[in-house]
N, C-alpha and C. Protein backbone atom coordinates (compact mmCIF):
# COMPACT_ATOMS: atom_id res chain seq x y z
N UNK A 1 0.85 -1.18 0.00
CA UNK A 1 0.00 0.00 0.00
C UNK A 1 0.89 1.23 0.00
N UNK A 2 0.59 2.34 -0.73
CA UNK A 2 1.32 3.68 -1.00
C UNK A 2 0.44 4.56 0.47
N UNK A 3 1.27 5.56 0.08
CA UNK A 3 1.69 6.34 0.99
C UNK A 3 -0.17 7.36 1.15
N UNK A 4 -0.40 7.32 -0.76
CA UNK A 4 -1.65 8.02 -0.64
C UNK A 4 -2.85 7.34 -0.24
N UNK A 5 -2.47 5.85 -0.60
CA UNK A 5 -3.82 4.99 -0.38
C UNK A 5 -3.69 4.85 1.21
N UNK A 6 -2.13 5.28 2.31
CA UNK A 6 -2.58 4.75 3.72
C UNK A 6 -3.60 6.07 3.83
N UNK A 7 -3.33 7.36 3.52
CA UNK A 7 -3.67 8.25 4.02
C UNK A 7 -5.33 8.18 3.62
N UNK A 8 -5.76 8.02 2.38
CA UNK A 8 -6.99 7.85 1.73
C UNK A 8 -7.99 7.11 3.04
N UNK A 9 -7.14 5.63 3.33
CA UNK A 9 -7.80 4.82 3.84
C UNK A 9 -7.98 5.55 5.57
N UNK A 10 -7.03 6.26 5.87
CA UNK A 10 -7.09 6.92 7.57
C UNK A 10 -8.00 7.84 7.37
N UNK A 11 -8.06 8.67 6.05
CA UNK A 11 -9.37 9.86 6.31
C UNK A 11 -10.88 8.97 6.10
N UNK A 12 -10.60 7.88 5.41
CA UNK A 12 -12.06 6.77 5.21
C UNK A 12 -12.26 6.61 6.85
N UNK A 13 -11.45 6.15 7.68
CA UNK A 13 -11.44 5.53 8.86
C UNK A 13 -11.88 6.92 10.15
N UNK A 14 -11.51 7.99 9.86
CA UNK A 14 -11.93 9.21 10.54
C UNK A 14 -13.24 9.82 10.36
N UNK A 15 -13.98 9.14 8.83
CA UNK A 15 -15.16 10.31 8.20
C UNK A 15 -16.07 8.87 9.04
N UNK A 16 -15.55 7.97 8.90
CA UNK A 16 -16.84 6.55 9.57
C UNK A 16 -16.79 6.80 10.86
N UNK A 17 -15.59 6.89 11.50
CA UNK A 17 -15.81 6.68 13.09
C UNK A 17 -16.97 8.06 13.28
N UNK A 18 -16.13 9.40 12.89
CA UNK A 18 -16.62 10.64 13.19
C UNK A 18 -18.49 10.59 12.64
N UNK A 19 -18.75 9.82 11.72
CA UNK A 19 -20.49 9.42 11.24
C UNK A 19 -20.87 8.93 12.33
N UNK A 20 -19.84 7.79 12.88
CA UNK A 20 -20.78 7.07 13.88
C UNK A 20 -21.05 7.85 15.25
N UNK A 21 -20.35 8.54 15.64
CA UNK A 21 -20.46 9.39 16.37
C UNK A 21 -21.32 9.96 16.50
N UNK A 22 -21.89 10.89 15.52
CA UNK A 22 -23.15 11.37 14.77
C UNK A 22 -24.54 10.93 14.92
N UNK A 23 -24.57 9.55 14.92
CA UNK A 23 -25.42 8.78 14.77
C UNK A 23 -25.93 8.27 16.04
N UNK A 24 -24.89 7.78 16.82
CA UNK A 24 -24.53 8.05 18.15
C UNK A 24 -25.89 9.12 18.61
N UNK A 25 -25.31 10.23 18.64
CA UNK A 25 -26.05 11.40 18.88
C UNK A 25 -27.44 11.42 18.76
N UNK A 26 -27.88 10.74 17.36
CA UNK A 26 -29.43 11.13 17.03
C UNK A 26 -29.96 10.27 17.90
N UNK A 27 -29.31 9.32 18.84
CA UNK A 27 -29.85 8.84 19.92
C UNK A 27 -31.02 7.27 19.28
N UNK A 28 -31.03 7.17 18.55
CA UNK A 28 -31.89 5.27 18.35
C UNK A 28 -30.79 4.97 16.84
N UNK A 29 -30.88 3.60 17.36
CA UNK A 29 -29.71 2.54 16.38
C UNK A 29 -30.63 2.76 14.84
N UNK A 30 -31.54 2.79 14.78
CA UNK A 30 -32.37 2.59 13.43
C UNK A 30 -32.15 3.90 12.46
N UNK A 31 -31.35 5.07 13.72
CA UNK A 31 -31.17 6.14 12.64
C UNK A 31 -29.90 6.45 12.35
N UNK A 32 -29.03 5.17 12.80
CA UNK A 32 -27.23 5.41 12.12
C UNK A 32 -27.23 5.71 11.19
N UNK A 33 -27.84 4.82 10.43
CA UNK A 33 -27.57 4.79 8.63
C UNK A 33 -28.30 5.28 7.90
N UNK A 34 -29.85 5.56 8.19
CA UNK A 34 -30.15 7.20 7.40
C UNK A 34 -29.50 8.42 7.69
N UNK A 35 -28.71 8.31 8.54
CA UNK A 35 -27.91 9.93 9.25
C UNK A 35 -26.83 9.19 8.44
N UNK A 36 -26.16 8.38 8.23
CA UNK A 36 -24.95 8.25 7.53
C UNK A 36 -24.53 8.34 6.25
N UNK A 37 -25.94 7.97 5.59
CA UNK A 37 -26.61 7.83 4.35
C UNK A 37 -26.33 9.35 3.71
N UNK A 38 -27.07 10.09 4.95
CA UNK A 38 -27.45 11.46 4.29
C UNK A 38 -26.19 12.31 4.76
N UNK A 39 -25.24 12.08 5.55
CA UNK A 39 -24.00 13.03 5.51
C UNK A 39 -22.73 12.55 4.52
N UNK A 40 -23.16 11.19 3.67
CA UNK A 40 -21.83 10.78 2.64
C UNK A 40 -22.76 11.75 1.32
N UNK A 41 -24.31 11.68 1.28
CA UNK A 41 -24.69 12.38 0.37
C UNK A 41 -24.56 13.72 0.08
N UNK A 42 -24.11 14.27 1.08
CA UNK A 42 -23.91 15.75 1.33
C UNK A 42 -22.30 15.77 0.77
N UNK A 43 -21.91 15.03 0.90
CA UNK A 43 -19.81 14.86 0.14
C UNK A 43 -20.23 14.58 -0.82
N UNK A 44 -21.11 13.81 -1.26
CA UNK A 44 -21.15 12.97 -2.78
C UNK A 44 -20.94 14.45 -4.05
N UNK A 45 -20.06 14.33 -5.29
CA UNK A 45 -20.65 15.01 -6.04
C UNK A 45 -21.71 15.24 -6.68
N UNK A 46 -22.38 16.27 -7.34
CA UNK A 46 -23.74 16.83 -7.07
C UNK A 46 -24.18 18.19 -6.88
N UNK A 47 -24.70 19.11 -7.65
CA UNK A 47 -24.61 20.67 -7.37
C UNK A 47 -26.06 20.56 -6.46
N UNK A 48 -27.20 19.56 -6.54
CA UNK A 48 -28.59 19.78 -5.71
C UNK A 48 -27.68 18.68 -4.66
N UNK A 49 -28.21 19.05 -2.98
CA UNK A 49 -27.70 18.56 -2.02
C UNK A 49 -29.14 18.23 -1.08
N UNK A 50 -30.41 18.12 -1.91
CA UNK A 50 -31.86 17.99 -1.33
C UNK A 50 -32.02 16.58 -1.70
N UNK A 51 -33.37 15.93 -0.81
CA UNK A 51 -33.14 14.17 -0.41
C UNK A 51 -33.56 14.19 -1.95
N UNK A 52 -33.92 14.18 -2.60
CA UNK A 52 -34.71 13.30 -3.68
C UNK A 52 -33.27 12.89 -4.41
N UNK A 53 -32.20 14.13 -5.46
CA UNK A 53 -31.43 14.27 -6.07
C UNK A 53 -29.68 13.02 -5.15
N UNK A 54 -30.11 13.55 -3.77
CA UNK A 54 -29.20 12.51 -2.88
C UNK A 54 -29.68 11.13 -3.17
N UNK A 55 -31.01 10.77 -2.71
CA UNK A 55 -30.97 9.51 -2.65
C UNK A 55 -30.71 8.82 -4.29
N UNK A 56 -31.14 9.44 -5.32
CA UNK A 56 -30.81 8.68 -6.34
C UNK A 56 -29.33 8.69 -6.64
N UNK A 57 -28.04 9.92 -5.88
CA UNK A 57 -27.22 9.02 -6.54
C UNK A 57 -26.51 8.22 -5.59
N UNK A 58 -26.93 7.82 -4.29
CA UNK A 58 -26.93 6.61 -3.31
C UNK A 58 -27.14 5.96 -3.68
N UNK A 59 -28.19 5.75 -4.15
CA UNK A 59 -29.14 3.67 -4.56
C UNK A 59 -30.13 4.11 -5.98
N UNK A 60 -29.12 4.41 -6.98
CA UNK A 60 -29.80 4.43 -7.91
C UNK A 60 -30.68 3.53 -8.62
N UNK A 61 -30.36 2.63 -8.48
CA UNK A 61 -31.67 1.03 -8.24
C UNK A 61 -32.46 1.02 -7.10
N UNK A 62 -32.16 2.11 -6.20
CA UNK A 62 -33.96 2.43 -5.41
C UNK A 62 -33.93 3.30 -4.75
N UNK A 63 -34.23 4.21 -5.91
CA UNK A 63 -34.27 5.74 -5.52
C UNK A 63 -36.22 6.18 -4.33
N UNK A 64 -36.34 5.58 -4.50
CA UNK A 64 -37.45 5.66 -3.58
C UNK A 64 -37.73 5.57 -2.55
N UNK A 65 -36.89 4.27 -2.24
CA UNK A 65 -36.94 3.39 -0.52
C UNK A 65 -35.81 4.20 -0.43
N UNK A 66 -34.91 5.06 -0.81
CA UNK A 66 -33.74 5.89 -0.31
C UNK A 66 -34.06 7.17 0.01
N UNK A 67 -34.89 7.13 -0.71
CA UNK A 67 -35.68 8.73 -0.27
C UNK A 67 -36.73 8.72 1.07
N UNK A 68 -37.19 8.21 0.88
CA UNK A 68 -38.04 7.36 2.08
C UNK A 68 -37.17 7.69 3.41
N UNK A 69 -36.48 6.79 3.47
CA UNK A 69 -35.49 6.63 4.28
C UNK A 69 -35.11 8.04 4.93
N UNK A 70 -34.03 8.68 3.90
CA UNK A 70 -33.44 10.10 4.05
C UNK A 70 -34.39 11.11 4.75
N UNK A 71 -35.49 10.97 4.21
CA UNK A 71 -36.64 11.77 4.34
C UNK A 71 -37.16 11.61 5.68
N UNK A 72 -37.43 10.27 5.96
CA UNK A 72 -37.78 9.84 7.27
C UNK A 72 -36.92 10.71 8.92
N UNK A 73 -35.60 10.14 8.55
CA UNK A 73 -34.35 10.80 9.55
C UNK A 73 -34.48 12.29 9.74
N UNK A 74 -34.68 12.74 8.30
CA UNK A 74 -34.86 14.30 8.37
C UNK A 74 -36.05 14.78 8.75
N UNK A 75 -37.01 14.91 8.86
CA UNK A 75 -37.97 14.69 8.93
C UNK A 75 -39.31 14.59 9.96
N UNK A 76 -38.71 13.48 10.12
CA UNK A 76 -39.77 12.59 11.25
C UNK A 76 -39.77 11.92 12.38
N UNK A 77 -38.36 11.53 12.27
CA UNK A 77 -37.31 11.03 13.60
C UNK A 77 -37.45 12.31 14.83
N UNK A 78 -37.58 11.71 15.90
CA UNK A 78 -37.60 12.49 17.01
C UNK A 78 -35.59 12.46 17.75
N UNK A 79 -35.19 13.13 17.15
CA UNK A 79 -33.42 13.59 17.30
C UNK A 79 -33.77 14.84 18.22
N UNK A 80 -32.80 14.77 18.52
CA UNK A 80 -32.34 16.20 19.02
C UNK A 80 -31.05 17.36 18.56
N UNK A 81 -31.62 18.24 17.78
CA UNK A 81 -30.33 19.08 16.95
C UNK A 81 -29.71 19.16 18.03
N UNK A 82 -30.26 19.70 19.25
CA UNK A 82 -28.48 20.10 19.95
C UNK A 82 -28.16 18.90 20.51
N UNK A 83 -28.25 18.26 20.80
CA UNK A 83 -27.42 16.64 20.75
C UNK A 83 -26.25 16.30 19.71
N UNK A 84 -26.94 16.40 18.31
CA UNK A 84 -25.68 16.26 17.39
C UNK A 84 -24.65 17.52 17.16
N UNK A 85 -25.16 18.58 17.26
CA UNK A 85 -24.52 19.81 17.07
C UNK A 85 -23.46 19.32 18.51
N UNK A 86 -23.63 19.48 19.39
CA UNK A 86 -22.57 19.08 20.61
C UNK A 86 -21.71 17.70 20.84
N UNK A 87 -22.67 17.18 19.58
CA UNK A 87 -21.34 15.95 19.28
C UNK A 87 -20.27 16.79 18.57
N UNK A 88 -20.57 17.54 17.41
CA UNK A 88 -20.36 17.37 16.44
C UNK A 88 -19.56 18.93 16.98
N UNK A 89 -19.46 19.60 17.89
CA UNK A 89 -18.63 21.10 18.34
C UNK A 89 -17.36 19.98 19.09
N UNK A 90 -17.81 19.04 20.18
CA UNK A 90 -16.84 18.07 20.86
C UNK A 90 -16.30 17.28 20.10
N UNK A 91 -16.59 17.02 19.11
CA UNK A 91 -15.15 15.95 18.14
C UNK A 91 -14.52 17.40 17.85
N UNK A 92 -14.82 18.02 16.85
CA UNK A 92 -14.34 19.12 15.73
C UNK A 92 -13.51 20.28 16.53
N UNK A 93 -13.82 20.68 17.42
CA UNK A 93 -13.10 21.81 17.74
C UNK A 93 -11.86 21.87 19.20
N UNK A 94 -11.77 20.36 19.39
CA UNK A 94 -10.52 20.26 19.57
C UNK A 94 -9.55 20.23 18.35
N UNK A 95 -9.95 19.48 17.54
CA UNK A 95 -8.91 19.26 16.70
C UNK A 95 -9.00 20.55 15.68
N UNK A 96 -9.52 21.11 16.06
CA UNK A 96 -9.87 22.74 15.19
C UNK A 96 -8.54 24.19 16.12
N UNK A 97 -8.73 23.46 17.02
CA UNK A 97 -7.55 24.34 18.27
C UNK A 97 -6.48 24.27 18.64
N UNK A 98 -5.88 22.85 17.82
CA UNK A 98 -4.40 22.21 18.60
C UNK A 98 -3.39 22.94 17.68
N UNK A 99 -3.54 23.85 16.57
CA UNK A 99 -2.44 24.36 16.34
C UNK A 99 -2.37 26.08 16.75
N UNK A 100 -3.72 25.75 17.19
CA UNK A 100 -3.90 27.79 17.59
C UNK A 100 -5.02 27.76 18.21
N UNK A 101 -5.50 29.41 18.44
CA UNK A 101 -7.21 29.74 18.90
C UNK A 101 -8.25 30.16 17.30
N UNK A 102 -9.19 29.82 17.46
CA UNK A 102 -10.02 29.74 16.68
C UNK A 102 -10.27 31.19 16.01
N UNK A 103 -9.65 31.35 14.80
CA UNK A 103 -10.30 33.05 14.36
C UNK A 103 -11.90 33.25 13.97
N UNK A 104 -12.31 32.30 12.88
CA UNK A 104 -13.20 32.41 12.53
C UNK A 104 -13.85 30.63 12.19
N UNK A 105 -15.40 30.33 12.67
CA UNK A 105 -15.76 29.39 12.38
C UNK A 105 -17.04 29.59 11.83
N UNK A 106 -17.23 29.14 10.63
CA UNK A 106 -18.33 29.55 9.69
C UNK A 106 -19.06 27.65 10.03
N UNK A 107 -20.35 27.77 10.45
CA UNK A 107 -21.19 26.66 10.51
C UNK A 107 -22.26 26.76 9.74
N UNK A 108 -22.77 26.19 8.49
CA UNK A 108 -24.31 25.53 7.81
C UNK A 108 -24.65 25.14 8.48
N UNK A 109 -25.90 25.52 9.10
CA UNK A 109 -26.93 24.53 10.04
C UNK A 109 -27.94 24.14 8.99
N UNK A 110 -28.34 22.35 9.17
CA UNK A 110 -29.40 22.24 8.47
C UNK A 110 -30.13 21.57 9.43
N UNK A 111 -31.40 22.23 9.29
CA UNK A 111 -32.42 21.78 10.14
C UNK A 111 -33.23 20.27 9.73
N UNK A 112 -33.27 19.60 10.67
CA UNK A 112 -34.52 18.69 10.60
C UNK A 112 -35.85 18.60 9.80
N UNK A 113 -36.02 20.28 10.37
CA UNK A 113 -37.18 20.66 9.86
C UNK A 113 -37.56 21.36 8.19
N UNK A 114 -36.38 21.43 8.31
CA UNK A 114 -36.02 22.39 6.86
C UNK A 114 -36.89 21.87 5.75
C-alpha cells in the first residue's frame, strides 16, 4: 500500500468513526444509517444537495426506498439538533484548536425541519 492509499484509507477511517459518532447522537440505532446515508450524500458530487437528487445518486436502483429513508431521519425522527450539534462542536473543535485559537468558524446549520 502507497503512501496516498494509507492516508486515503485513515481519512475513510476518521469520516466513519466521526459518522458514527453522529449517529450516536441522534440517539436510536435505526437512525445510524439514514444519518450516515445522508451526511456521505452531502460529500457525494452533485450541485442539488436535497433528499430526492441525494438519494438517487446513493441507490440508484432504489431511488425511492432511499428517499423514504433520508426523508424519514430528516424529517420525522424524534433527534435532538443540539445533541448532534454538541457531538459534532466536541469531536471538531478540539482538533480545530491544537495548532492555535479559533479566528473564525463559519457553521451551515441544516435543520430537521427544513
Amino acid at each position: 500500500m502507497n503512501a496516498t492509499s494509507r492516508t486515503s484509507a485513515s481519512r475513510q477511517q476518521r469520516l466513519v468513526a466521526y459518522l458514527g459518532r453522529l449517529a450516536e447522537a441522534a440517539g436510536h440505532a435505526d437512525r445510524a444509517v439514514p444519518l450516515t446515508l445522508y451526511c456521505t450524500g452531502l460529500l457525494l458530487p452533485g450541485e442539488r444537495k436535497s433528499v430526492e437528487p441525494m438519494a438517487a445518486r446513493l441507490a440508484p436502483d432504489n431511488v425511492r426506498r432511499m428517499h423514504q429513508s433520508l426523508h424519514h431521519v430528516l424529517a420525522a425522527a424524534p433527534w435532538s439538533d443540539k445533541a448532534v450539534l454538541e457531538r459534532v462542536r466536541n469531536t471538531v473543535l478540539p482538533a480545530m484548536t491544537r495548532s492555535g485559537p479559533v479566528v473564525a468558524w463559519i457553521v451551515a446549520l441544516l435543520s430537521k425541519t427544513a
